[in-house]
N, C-alpha and C. Protein backbone atom coordinates (compact mmCIF):
# COMPACT_ATOMS: atom_id res chain seq x y z
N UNK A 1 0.85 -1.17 0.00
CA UNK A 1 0.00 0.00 0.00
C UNK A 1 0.89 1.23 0.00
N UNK A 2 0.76 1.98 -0.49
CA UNK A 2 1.47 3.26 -0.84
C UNK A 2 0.19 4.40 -0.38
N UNK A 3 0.87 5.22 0.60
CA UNK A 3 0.68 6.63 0.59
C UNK A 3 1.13 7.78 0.25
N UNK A 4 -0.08 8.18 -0.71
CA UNK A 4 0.19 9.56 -1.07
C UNK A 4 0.90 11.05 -0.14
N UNK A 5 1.57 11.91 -0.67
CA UNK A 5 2.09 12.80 0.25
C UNK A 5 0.98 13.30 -0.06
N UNK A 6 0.83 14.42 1.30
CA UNK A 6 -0.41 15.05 1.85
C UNK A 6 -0.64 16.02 1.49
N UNK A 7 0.51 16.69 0.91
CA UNK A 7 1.40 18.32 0.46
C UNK A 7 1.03 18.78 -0.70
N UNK A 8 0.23 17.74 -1.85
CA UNK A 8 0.06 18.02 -3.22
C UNK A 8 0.72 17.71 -4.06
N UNK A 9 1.85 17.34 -3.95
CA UNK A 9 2.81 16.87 -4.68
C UNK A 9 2.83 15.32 -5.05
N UNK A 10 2.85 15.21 -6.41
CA UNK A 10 2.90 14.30 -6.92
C UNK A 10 4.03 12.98 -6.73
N UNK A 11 4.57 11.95 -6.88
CA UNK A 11 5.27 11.57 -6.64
C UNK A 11 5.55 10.19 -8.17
N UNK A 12 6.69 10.39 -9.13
CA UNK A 12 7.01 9.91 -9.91
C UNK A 12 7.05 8.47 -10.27
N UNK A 13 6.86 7.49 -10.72
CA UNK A 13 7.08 6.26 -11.20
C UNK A 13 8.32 5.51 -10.57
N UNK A 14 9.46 6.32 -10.25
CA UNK A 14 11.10 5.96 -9.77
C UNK A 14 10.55 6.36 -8.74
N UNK A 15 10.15 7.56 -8.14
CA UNK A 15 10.06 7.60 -6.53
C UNK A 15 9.08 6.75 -5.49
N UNK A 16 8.22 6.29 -6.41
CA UNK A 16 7.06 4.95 -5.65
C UNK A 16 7.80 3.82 -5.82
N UNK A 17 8.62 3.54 -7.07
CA UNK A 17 9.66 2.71 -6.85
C UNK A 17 10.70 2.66 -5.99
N UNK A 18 11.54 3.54 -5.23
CA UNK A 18 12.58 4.18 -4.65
C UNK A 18 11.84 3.76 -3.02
N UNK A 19 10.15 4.20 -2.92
CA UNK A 19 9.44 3.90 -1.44
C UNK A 19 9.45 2.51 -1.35
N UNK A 20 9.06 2.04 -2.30
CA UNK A 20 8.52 0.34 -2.48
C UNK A 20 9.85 -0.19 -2.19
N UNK A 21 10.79 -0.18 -2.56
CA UNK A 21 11.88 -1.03 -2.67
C UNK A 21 12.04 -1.05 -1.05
N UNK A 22 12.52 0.31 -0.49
CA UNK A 22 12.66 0.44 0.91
C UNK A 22 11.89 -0.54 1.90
N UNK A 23 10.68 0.26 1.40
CA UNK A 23 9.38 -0.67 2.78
C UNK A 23 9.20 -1.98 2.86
N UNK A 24 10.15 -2.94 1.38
CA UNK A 24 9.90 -4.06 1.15
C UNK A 24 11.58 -4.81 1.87
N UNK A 25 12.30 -4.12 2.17
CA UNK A 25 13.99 -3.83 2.97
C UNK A 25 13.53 -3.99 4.22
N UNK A 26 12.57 -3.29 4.61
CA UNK A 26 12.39 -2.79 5.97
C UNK A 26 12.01 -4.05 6.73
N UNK A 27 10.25 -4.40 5.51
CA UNK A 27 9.72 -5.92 6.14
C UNK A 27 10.46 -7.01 5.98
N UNK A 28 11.53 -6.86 5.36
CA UNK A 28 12.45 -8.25 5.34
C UNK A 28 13.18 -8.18 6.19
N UNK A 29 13.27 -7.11 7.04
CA UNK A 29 14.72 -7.44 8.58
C UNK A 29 13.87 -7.68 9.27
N UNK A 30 12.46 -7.54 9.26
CA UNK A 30 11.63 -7.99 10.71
C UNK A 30 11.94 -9.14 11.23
N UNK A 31 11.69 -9.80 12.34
CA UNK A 31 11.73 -11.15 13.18
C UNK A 31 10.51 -11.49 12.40
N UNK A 32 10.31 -12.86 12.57
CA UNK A 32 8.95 -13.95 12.11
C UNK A 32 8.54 -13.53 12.81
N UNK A 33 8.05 -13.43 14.25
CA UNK A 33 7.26 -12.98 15.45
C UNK A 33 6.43 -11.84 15.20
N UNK A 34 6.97 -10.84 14.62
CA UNK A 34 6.75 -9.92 13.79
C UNK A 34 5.89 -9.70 12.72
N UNK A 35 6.13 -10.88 11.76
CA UNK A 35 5.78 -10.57 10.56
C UNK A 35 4.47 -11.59 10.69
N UNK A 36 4.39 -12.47 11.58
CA UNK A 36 3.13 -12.90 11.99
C UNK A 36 2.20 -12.23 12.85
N UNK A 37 2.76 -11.61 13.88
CA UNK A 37 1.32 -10.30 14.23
C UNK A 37 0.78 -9.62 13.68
N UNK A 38 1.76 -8.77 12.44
CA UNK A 38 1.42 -7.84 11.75
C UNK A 38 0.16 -8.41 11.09
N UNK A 39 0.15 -9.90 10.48
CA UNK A 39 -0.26 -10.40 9.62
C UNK A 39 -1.98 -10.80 10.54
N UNK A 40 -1.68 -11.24 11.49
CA UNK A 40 -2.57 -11.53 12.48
C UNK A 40 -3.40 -10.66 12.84
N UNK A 41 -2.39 -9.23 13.24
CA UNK A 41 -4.00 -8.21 12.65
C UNK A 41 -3.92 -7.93 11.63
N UNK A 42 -2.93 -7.61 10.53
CA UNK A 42 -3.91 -7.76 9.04
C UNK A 42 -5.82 -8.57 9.07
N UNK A 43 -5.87 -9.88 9.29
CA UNK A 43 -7.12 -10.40 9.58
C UNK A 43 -7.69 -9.96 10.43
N UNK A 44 -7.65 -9.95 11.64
CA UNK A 44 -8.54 -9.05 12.58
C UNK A 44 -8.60 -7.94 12.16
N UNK A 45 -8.36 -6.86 11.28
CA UNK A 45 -8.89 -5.77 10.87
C UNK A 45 -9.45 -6.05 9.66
N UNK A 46 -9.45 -6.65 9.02
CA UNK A 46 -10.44 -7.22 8.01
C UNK A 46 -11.37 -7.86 8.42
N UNK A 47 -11.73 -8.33 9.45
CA UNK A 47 -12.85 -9.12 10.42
C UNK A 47 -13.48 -7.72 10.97
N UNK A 48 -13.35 -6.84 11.62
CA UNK A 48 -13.61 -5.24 12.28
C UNK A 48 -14.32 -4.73 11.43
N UNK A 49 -13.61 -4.19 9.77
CA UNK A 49 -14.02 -3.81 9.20
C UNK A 49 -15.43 -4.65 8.47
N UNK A 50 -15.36 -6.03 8.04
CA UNK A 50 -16.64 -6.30 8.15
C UNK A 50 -17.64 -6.13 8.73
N UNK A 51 -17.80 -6.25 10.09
CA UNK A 51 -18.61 -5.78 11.25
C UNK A 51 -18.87 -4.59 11.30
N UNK A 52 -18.36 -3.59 10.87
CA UNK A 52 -18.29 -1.99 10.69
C UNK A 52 -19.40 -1.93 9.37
N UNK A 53 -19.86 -2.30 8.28
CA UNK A 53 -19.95 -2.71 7.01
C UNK A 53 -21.60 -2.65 7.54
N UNK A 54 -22.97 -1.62 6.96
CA UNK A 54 -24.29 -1.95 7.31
C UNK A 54 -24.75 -3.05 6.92
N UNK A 55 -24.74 -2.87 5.45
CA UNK A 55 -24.74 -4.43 5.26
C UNK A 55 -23.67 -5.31 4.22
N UNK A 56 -24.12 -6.31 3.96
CA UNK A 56 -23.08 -7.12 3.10
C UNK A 56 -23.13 -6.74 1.37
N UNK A 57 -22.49 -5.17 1.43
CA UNK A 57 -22.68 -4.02 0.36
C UNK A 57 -22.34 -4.65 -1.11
N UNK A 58 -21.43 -5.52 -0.71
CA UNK A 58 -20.67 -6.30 -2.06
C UNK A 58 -21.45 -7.62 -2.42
N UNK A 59 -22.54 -7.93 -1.28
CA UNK A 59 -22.95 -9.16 -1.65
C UNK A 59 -22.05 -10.63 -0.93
N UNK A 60 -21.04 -9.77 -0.60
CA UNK A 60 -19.99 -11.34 0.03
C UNK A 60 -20.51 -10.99 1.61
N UNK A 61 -20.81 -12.08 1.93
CA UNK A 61 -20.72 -12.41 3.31
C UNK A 61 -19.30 -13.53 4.10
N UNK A 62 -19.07 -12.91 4.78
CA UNK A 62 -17.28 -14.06 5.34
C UNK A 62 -17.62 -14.23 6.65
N UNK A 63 -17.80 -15.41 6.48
CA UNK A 63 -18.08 -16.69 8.11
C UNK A 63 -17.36 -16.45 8.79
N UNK A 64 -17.88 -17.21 9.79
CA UNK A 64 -16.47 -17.49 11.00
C UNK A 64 -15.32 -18.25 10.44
N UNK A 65 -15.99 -19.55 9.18
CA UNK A 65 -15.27 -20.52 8.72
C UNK A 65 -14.15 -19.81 8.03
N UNK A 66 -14.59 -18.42 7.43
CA UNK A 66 -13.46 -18.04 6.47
C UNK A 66 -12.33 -17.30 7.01
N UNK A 67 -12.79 -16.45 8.29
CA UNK A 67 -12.07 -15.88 9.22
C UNK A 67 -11.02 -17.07 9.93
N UNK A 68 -11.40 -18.09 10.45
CA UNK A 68 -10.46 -19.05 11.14
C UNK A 68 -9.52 -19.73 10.13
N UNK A 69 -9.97 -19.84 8.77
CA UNK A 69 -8.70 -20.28 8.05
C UNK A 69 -7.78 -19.05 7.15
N UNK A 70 -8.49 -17.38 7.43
CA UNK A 70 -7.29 -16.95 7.33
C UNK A 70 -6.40 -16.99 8.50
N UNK A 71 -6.66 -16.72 9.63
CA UNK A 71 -5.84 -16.76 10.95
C UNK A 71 -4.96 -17.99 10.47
N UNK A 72 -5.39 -19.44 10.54
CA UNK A 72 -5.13 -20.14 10.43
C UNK A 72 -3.78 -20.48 9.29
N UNK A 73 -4.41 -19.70 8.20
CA UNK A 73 -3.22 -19.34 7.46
C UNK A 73 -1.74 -18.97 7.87
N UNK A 74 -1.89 -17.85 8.11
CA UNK A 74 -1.07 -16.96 9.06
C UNK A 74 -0.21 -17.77 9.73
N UNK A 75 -0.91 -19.07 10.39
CA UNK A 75 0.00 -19.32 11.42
C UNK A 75 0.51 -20.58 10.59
N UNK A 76 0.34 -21.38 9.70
CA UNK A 76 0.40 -22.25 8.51
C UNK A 76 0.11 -23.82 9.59
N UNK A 77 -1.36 -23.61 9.98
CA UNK A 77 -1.87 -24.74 10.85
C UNK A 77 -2.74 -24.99 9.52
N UNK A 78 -3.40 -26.43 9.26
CA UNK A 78 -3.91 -26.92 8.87
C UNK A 78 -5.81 -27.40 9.75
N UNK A 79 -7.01 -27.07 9.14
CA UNK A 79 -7.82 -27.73 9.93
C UNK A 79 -7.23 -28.50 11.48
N UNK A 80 -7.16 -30.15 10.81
CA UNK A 80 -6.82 -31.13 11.64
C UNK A 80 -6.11 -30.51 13.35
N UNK A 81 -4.69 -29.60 12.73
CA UNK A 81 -4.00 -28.90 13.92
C UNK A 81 -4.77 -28.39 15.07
N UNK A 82 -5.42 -26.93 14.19
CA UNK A 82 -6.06 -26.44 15.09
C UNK A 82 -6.84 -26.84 15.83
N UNK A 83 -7.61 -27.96 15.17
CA UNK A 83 -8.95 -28.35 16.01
C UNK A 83 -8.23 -29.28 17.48
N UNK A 84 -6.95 -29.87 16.83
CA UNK A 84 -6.44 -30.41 18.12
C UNK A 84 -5.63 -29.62 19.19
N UNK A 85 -5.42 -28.27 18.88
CA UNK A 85 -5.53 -27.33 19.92
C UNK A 85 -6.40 -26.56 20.53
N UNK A 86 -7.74 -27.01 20.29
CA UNK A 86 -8.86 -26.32 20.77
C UNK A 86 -9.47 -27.51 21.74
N UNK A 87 -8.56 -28.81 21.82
CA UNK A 87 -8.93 -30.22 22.20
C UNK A 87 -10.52 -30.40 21.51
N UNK A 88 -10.68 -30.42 20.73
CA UNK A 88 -11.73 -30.68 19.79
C UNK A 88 -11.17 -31.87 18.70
N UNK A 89 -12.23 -32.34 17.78
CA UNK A 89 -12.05 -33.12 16.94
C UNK A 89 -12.16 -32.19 15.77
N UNK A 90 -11.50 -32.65 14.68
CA UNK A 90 -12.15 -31.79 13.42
C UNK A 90 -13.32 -31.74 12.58
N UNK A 91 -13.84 -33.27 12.57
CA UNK A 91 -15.19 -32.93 12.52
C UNK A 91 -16.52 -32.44 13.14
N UNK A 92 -16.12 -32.40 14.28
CA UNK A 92 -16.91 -31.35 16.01
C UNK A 92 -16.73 -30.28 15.18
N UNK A 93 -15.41 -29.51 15.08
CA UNK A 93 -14.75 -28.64 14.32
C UNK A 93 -15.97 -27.64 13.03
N UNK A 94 -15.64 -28.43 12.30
CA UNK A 94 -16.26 -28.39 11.16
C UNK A 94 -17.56 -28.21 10.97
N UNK A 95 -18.37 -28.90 11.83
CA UNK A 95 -19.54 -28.48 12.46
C UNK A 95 -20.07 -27.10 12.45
N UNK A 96 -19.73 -26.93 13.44
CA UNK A 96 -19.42 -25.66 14.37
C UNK A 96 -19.60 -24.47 12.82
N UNK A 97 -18.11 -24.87 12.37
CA UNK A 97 -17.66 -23.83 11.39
C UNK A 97 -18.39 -23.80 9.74
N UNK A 98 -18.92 -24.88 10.02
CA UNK A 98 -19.77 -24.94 8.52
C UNK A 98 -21.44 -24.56 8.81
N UNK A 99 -21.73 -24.06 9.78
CA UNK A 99 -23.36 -23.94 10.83
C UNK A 99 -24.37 -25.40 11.03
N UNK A 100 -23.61 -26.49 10.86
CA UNK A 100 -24.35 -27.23 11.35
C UNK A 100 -24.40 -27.49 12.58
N UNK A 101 -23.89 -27.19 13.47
CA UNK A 101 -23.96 -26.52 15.15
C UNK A 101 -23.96 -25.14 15.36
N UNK A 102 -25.08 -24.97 16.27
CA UNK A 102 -24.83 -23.83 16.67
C UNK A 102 -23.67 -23.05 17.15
N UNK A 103 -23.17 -22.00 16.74
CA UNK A 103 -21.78 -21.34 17.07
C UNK A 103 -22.24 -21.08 18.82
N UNK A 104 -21.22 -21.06 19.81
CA UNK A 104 -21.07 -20.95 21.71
C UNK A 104 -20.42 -20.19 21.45
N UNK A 105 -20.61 -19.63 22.90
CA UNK A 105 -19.78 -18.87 23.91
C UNK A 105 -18.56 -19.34 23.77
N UNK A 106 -18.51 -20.75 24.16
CA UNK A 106 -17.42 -21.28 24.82
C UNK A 106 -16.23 -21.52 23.32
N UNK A 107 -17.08 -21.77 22.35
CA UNK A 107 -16.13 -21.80 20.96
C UNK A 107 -15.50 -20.18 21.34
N UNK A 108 -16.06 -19.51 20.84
CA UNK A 108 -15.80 -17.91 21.14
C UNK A 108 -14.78 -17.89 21.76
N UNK A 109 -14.78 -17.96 22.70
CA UNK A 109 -13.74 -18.02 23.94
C UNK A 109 -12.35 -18.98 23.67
N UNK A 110 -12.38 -19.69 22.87
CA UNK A 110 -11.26 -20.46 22.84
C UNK A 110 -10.52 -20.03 21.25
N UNK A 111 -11.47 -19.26 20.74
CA UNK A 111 -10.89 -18.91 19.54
C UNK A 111 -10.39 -17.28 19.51
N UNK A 112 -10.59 -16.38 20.94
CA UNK A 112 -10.47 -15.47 21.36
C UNK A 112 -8.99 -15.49 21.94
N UNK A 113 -9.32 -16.46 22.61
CA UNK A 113 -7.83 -16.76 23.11
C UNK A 113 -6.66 -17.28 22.62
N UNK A 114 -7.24 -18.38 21.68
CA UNK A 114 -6.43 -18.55 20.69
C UNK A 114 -5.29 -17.32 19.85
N UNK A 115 -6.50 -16.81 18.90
CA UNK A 115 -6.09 -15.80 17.89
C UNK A 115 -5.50 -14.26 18.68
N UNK A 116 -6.26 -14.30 19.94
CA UNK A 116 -5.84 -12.76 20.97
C UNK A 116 -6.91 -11.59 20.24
N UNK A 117 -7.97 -12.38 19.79
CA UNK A 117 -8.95 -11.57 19.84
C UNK A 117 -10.18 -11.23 20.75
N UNK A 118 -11.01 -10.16 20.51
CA UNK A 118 -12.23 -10.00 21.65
C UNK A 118 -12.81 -11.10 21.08
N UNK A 119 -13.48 -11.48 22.54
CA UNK A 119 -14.25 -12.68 22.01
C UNK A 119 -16.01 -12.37 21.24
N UNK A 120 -16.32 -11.21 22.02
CA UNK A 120 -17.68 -10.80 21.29
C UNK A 120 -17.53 -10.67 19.29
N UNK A 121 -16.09 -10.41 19.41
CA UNK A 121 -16.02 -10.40 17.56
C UNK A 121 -16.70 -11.57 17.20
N UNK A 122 -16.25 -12.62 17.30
CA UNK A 122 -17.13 -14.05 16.62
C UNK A 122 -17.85 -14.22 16.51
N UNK A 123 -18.98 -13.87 18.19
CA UNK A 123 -20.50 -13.84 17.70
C UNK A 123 -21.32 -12.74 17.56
N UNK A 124 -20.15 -11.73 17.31
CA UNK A 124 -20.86 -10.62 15.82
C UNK A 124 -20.94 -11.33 14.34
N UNK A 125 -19.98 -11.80 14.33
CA UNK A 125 -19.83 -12.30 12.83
C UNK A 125 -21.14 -13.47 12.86
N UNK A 126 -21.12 -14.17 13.59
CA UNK A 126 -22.28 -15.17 13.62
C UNK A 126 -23.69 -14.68 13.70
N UNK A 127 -23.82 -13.29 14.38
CA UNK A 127 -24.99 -12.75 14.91
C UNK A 127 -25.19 -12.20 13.04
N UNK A 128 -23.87 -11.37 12.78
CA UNK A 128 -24.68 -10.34 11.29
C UNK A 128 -24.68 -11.70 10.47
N UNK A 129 -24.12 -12.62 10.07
CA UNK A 129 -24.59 -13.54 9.54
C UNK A 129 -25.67 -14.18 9.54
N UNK A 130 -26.35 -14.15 10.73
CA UNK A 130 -27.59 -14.80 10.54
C UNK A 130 -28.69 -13.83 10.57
N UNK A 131 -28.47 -12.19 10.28
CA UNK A 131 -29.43 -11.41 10.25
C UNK A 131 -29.36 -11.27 8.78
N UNK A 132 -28.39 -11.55 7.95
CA UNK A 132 -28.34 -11.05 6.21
C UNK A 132 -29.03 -12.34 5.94
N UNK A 133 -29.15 -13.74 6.47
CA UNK A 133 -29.48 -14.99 6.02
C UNK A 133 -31.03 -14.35 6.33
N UNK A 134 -31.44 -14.40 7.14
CA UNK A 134 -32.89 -14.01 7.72
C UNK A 134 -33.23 -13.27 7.01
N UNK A 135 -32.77 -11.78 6.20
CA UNK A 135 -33.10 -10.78 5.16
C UNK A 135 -33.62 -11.39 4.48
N UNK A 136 -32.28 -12.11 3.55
CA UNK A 136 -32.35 -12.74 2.06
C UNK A 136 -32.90 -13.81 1.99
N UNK A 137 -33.82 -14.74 3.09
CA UNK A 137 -35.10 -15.46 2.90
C UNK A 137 -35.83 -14.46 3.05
N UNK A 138 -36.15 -13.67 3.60
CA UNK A 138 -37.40 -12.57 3.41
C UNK A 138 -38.01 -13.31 4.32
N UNK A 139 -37.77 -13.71 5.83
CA UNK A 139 -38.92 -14.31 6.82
C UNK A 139 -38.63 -13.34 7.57
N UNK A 140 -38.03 -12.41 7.76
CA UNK A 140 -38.83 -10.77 8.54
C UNK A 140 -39.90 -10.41 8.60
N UNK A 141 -40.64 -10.22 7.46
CA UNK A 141 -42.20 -9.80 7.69
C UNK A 141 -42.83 -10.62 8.04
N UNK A 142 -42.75 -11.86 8.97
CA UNK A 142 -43.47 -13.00 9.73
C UNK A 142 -43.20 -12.24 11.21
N UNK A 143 -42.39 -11.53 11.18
CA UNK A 143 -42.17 -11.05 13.00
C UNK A 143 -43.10 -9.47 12.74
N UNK A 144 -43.61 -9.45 11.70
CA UNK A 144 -44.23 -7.70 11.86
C UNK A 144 -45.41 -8.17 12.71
N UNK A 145 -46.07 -8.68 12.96
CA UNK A 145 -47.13 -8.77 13.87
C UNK A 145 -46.69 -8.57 15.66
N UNK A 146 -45.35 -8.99 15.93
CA UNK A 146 -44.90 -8.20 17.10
C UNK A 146 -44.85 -6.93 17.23
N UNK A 147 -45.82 -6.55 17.56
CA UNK A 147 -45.43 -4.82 17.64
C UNK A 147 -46.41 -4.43 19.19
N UNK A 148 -45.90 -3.67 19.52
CA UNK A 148 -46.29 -3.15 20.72
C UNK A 148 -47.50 -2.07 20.48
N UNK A 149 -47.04 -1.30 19.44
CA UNK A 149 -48.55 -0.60 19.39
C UNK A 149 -49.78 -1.20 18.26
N UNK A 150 -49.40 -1.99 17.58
CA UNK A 150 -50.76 -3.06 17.76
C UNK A 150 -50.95 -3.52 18.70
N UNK A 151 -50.79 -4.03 19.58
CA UNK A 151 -51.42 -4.23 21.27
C UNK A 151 -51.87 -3.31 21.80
N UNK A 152 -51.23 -2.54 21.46
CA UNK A 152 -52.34 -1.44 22.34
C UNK A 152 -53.52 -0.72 21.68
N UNK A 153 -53.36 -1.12 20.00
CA UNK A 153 -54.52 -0.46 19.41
C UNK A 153 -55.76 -1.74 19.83
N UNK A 154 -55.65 -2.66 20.05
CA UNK A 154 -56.29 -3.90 20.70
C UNK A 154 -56.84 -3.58 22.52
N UNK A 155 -56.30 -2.95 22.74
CA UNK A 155 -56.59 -2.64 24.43
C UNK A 155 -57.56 -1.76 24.80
């Protein structure tokens, strides 16, 4: 990613080349330790910014499933691994992460701790996920009859 100077001034073909070369110097003396946090929130701010997002503007919606195998990436664990650091099985696993179980707390929590994220992130992602699914069947207007002041136009 390249930033523009702020000043108005343009900056030449050799001089974005001249930045690039540098910043690409710079990330190569880092420690691994390093270049895996960075990377680690790379995804957690791409997870944020989804959640930030009213709705799913582009049409893509990204799971929990897709979020845990970029992390997962990052750290170059495979399914199988992780799930055996969560003392889980991978098909328990998979479950979970494909919605044929309901997403927990307690998943939350171990994938919070895991990754060193908040744990409420996950079941945001699970919560706006299942409010764009609920949209795009169109079974919302089955809950319009809850309303409080129809009850009272009834009273």
């Amino acid at each position: 990613m390249t930033i523009p100077p702020s000043d108005g001034h343009k900056l030449d073909k050799e001089q974005k080349d001249l930045i690039r070369s540098h910043a690409n110097e710079l990330a190569g003396q880092r420690s691994t330790e390093r270049r895996v946090r960075n990377e680690m929130l790379s995804v957690l701010y791409r997870l944020e910014e989804y959640l930030q997002r009213e709705e799913a503007a582009s049409g893509e919606v990204f799971t929990i499933e897709y979020f845990v195998s970029e992390f997962c990436k990052v750290l170059g664990l495979n399914r199988s691994q992780f799930a055996g650091l969560l003392d889980t099985d991978t098909s328990n696993l998979n479950k979970y992460l494909r919605g044929q179980r309901a997403f927990n707390i307690e998943l939350a929590m171990k994938f919070s701790r895991f990754f060193h994220t908040p744990v409420d992130i996950w079941l945001k992602v699970q919560l706006k996920n299942d409010l764009i699914a609920l949209h795009k069947e169109e079974k919302v207007s089955k809950y319009d009859k809850y309303d409080y002041k129809k009850a009272l136009r009834l009273a």
